[in-house]
PDB file of N, CA and C in Angstrom:
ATOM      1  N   UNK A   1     -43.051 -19.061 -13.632  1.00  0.00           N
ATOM      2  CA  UNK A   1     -43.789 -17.830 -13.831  1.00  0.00           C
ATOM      3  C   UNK A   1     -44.565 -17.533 -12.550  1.00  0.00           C
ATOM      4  N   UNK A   2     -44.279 -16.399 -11.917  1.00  0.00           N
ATOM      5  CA  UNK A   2     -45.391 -15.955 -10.582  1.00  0.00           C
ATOM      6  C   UNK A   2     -46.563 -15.509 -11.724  1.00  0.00           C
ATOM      7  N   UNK A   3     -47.446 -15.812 -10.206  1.00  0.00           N
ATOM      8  CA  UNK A   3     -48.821 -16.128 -10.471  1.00  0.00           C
ATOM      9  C   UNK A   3     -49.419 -14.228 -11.117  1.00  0.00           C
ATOM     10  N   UNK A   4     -48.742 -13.178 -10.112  1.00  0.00           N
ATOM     11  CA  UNK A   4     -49.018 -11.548 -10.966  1.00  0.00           C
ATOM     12  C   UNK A   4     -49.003 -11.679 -12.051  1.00  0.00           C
ATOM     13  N   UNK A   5     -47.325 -12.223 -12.552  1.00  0.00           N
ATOM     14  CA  UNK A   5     -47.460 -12.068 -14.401  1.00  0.00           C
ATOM     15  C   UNK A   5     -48.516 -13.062 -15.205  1.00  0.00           C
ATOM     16  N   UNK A   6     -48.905 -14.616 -14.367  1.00  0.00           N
ATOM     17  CA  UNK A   6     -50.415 -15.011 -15.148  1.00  0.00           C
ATOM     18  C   UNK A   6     -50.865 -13.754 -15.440  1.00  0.00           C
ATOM     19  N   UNK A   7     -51.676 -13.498 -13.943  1.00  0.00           N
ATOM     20  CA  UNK A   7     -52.560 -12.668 -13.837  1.00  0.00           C
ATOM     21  C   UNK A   7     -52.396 -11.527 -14.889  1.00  0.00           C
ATOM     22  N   UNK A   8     -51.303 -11.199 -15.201  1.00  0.00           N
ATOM     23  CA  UNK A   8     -51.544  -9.851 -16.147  1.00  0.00           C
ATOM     24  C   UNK A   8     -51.879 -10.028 -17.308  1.00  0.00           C
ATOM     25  N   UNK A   9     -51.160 -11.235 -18.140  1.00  0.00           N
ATOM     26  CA  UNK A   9     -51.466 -12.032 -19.011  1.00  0.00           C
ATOM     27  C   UNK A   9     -52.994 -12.707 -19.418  1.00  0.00           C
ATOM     28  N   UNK A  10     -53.023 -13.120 -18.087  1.00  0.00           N
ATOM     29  CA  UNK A  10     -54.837 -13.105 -18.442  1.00  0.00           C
ATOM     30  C   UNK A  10     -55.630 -11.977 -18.616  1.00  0.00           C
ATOM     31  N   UNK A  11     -55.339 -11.000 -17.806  1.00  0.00           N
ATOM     32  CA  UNK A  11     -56.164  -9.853 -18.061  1.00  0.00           C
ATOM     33  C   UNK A  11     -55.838  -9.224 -19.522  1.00  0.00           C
ATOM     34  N   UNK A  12     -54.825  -9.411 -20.174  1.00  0.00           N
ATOM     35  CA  UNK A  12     -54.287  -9.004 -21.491  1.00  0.00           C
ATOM     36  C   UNK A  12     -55.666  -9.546 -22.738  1.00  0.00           C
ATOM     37  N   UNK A  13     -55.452 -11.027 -22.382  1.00  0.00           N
ATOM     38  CA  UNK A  13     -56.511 -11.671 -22.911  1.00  0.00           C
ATOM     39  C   UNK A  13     -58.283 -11.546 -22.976  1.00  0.00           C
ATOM     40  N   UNK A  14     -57.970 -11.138 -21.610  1.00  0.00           N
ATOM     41  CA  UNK A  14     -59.675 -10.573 -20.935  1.00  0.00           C
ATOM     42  C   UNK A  14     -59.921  -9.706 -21.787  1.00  0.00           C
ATOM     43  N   UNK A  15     -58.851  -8.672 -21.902  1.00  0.00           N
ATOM     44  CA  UNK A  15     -59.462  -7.548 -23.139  1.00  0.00           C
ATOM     45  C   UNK A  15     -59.621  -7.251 -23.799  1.00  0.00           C
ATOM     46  N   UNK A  16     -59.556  -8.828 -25.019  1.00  0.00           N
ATOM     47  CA  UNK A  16     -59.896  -9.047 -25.827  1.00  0.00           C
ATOM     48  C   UNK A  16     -60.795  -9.761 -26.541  1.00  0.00           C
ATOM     49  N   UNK A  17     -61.517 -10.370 -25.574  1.00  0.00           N
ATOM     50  CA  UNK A  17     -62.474 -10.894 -25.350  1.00  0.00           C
ATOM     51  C   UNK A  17     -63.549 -10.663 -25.563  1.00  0.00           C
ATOM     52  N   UNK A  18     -64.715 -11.372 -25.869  1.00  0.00           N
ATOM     53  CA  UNK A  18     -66.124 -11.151 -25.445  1.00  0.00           C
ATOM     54  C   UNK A  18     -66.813 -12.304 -24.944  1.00  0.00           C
ATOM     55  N   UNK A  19     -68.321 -11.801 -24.222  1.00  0.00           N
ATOM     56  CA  UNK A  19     -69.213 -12.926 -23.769  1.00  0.00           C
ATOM     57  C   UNK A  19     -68.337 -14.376 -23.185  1.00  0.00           C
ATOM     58  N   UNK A  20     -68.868 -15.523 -23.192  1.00  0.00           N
ATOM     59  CA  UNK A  20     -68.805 -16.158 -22.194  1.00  0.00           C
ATOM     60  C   UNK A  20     -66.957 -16.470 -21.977  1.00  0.00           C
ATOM     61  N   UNK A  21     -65.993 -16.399 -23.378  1.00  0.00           N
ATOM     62  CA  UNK A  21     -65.110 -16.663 -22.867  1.00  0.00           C
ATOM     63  C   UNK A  21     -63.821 -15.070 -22.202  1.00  0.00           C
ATOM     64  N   UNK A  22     -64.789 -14.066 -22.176  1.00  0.00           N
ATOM     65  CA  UNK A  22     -64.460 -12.797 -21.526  1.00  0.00           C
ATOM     66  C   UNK A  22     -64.770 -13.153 -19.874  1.00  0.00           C
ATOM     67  N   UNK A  23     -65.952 -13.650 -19.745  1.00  0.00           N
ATOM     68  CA  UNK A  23     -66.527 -14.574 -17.954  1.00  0.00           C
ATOM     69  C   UNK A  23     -65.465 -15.549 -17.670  1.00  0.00           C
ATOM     70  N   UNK A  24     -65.468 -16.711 -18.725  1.00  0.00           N
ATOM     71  CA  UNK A  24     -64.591 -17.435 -18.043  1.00  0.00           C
ATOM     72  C   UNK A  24     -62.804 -17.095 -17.429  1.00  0.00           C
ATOM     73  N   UNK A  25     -62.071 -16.161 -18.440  1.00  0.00           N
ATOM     74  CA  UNK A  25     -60.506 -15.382 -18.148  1.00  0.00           C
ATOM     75  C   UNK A  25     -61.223 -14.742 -16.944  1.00  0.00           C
ATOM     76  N   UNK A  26     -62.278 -13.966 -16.723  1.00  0.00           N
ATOM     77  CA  UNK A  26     -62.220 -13.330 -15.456  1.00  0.00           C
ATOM     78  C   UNK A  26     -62.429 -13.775 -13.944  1.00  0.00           C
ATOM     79  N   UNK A  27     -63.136 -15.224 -14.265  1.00  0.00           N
ATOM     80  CA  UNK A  27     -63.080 -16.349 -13.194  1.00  0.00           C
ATOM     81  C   UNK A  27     -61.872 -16.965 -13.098  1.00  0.00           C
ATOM     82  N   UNK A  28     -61.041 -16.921 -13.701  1.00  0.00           N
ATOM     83  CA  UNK A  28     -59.576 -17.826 -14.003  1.00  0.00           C
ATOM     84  C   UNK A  28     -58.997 -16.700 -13.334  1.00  0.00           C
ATOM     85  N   UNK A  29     -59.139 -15.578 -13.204  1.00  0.00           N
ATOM     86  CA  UNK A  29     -58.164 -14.488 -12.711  1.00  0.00           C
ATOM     87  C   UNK A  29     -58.593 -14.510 -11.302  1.00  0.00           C
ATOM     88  N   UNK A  30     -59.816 -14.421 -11.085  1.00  0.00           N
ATOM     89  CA  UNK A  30     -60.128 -14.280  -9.621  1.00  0.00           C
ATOM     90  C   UNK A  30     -59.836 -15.829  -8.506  1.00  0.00           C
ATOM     91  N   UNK A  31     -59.519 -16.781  -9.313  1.00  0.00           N
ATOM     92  CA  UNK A  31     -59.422 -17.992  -8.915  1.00  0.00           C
ATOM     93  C   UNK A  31     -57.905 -17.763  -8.822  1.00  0.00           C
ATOM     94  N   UNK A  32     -56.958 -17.240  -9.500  1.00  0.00           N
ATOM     95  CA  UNK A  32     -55.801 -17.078  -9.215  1.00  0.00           C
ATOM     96  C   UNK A  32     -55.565 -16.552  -8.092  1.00  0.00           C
ATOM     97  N   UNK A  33     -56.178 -15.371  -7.966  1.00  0.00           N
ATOM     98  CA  UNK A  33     -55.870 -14.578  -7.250  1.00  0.00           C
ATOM     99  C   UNK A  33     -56.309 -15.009  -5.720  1.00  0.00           C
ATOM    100  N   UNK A  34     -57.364 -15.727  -5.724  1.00  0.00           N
ATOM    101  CA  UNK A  34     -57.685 -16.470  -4.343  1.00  0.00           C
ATOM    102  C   UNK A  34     -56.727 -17.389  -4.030  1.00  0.00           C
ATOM    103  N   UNK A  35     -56.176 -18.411  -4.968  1.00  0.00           N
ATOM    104  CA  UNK A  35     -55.143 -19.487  -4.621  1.00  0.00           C
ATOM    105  C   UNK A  35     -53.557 -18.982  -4.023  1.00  0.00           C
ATOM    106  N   UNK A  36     -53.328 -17.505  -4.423  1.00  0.00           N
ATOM    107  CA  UNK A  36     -52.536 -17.072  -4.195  1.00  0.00           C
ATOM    108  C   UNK A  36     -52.603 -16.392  -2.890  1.00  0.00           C
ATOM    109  N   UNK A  37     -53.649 -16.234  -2.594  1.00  0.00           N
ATOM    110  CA  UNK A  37     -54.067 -15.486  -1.182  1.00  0.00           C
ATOM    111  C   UNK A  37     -53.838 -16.373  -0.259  1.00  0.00           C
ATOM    112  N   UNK A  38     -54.608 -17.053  -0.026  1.00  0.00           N
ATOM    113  CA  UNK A  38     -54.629 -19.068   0.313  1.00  0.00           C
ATOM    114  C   UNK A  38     -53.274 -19.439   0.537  1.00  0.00           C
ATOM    115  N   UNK A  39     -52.388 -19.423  -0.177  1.00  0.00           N
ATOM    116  CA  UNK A  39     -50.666 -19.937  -0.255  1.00  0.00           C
ATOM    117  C   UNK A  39     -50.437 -18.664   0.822  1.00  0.00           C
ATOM    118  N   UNK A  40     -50.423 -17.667   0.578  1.00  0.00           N
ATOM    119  CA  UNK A  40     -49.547 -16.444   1.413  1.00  0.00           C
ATOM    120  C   UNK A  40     -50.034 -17.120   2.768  1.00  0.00           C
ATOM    121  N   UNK A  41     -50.820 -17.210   2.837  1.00  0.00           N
ATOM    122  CA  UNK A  41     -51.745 -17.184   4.549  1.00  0.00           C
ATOM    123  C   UNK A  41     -51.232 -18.233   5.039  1.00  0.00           C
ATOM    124  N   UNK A  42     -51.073 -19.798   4.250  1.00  0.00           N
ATOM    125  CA  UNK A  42     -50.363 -20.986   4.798  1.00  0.00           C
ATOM    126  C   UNK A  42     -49.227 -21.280   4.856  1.00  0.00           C
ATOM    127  N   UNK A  43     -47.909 -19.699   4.128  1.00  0.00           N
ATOM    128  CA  UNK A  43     -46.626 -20.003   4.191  1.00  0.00           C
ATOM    129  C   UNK A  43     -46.611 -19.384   5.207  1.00  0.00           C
ATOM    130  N   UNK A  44     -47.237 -18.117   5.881  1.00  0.00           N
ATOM    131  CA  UNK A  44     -46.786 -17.183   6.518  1.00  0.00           C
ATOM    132  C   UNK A  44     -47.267 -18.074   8.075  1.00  0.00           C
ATOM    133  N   UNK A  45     -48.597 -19.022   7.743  1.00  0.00           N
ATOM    134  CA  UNK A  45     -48.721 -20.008   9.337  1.00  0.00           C
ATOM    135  C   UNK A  45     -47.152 -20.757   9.511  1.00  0.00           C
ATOM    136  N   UNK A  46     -47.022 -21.435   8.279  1.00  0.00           N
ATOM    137  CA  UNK A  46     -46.109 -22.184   8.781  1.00  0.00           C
ATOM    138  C   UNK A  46     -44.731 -21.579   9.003  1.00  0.00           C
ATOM    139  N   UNK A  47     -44.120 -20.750   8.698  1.00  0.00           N
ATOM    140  CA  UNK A  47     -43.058 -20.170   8.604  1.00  0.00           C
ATOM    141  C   UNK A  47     -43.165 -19.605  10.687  1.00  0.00           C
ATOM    142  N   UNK A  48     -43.881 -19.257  10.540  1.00  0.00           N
ATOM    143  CA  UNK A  48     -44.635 -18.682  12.159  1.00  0.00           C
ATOM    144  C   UNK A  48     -44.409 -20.184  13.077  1.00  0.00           C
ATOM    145  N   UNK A  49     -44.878 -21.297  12.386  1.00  0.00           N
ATOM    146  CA  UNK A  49     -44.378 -22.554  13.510  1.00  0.00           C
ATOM    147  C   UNK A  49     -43.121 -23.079  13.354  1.00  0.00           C
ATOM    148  N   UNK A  50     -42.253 -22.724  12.145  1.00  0.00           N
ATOM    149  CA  UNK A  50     -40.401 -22.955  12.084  1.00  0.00           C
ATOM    150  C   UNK A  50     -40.069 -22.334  12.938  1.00  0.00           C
ATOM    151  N   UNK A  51     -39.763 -21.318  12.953  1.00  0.00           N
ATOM    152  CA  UNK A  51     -39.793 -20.164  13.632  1.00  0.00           C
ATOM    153  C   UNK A  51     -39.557 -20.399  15.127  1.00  0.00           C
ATOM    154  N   UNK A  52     -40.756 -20.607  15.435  1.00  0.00           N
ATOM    155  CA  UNK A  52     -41.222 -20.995  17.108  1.00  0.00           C
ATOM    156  C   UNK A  52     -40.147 -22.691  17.328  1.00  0.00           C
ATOM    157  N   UNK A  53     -40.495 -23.502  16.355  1.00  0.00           N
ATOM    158  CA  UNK A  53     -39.781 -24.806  16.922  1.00  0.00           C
ATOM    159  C   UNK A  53     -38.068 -24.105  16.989  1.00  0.00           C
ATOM    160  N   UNK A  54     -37.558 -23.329  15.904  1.00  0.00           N
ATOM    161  CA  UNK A  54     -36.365 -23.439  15.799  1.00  0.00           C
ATOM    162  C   UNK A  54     -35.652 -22.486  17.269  1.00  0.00           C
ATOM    163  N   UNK A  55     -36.756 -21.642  17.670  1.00  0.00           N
ATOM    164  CA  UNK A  55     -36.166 -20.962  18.964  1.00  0.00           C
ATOM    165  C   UNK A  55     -36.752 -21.819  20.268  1.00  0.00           C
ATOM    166  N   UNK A  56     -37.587 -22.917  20.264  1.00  0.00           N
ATOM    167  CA  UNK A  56     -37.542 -23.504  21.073  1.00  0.00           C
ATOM    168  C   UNK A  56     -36.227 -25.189  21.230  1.00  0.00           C
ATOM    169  N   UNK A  57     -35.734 -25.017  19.845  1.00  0.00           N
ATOM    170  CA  UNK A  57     -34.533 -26.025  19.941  1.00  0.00           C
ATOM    171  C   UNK A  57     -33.084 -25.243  20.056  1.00  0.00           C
ATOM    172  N   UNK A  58     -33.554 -24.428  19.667  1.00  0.00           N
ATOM    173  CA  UNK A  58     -32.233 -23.269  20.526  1.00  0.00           C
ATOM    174  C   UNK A  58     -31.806 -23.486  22.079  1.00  0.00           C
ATOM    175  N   UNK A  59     -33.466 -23.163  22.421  1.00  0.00           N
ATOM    176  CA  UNK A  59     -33.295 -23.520  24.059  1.00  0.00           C
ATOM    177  C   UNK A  59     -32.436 -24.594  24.693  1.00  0.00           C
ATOM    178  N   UNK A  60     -33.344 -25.599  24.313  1.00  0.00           N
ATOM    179  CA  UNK A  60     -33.166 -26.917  24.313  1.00  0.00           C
ATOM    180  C   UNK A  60     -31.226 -26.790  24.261  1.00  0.00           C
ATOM    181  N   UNK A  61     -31.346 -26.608  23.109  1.00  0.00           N
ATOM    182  CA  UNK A  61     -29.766 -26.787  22.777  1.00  0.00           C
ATOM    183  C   UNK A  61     -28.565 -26.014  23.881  1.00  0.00           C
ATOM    184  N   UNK A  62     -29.050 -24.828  24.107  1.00  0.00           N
ATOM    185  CA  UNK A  62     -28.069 -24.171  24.768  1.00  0.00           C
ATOM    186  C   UNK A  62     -28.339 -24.724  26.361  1.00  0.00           C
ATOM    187  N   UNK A  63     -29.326 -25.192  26.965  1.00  0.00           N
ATOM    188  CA  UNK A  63     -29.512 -25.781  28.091  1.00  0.00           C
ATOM    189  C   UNK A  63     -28.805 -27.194  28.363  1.00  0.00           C
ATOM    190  N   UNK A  64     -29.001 -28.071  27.032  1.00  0.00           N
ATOM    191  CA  UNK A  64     -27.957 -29.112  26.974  1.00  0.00           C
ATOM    192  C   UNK A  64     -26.312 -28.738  27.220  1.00  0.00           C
ATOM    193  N   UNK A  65     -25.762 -27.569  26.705  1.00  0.00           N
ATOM    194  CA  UNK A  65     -25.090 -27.206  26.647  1.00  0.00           C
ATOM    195  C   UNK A  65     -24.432 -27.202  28.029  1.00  0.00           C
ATOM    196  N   UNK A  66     -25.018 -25.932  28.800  1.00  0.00           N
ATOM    197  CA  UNK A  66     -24.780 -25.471  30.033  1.00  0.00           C
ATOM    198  C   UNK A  66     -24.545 -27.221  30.556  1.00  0.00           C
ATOM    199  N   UNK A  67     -25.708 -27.577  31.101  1.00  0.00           N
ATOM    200  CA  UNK A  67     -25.334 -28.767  31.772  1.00  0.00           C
ATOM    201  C   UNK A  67     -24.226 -29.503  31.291  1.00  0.00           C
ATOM    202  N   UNK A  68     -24.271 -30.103  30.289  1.00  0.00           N
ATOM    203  CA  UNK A  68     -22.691 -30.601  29.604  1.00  0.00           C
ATOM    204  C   UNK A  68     -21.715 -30.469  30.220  1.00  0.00           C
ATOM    205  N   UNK A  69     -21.763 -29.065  30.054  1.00  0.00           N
ATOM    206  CA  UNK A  69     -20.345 -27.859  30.931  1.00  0.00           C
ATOM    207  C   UNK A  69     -20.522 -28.217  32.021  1.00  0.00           C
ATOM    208  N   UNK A  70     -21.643 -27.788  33.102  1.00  0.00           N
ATOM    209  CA  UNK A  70     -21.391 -28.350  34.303  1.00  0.00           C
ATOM    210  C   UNK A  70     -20.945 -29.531  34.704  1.00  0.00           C
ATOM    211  N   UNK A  71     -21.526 -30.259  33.961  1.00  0.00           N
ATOM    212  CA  UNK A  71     -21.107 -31.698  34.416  1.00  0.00           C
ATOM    213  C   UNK A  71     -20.180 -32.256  34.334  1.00  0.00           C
ATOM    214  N   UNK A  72     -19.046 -31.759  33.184  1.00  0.00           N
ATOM    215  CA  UNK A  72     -18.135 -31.852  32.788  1.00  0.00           C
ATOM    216  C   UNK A  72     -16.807 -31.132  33.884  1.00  0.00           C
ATOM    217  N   UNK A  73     -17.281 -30.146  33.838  1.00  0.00           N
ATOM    218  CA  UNK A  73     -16.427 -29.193  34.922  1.00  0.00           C
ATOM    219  C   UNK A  73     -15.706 -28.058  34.537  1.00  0.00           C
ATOM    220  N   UNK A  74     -16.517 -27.983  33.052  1.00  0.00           N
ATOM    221  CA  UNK A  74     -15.705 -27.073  32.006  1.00  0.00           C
ATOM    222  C   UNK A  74     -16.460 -25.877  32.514  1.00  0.00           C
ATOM    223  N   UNK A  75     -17.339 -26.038  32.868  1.00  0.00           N
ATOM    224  CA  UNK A  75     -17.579 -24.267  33.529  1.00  0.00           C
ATOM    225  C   UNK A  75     -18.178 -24.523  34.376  1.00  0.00           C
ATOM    226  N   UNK A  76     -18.672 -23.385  36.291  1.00  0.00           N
ATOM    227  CA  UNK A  76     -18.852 -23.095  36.819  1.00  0.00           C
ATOM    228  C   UNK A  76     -20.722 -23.096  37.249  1.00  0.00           C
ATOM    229  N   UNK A  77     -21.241 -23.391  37.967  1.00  0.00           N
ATOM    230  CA  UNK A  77     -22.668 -23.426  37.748  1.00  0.00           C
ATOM    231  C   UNK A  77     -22.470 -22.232  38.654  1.00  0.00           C
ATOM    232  N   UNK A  78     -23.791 -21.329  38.525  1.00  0.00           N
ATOM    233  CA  UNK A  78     -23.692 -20.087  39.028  1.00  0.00           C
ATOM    234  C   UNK A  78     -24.837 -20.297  40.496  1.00  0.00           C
TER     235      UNK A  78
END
């Protein structure tokens, strides 16, 4: 279940509610909604450092490459 449809679900509940356990669904919602904020921000860091390693092993890779070739004699150094 994504965390929106909690969230709607709780608020379903919220509005039926009163007094303290109407406070507590609305702290449970806003606590969702922070944990979910929290996750976006630390997939979107890390996805941002895959990202970066996987085009810096690209490099890597296609530079191994070239030399290979050169060294080999399979292609031409320019």
């Amino acid at each position: 279940m994504k965390i929106v449809e909690l969230v709607h679900k709780l608020e379903q509940i919220e509005e039926k509610c009163k007094g303290e356990a109407r406070e507590m669904c609305g702290k449970l919602i806003d606590d969702l909604i922070e944990w979910d904020m929290h996750l976006t921000t630390m997939m979107k860091k890390t996805s941002k450092k895959i990202i970066k390693q996987m085009e810096k092993d690209d490099d890597d890779f296609i530079k191994y490459l070239m030399k290979e070739g050169i060294d080999s004699g399979s292609i031409g150094e320019a």
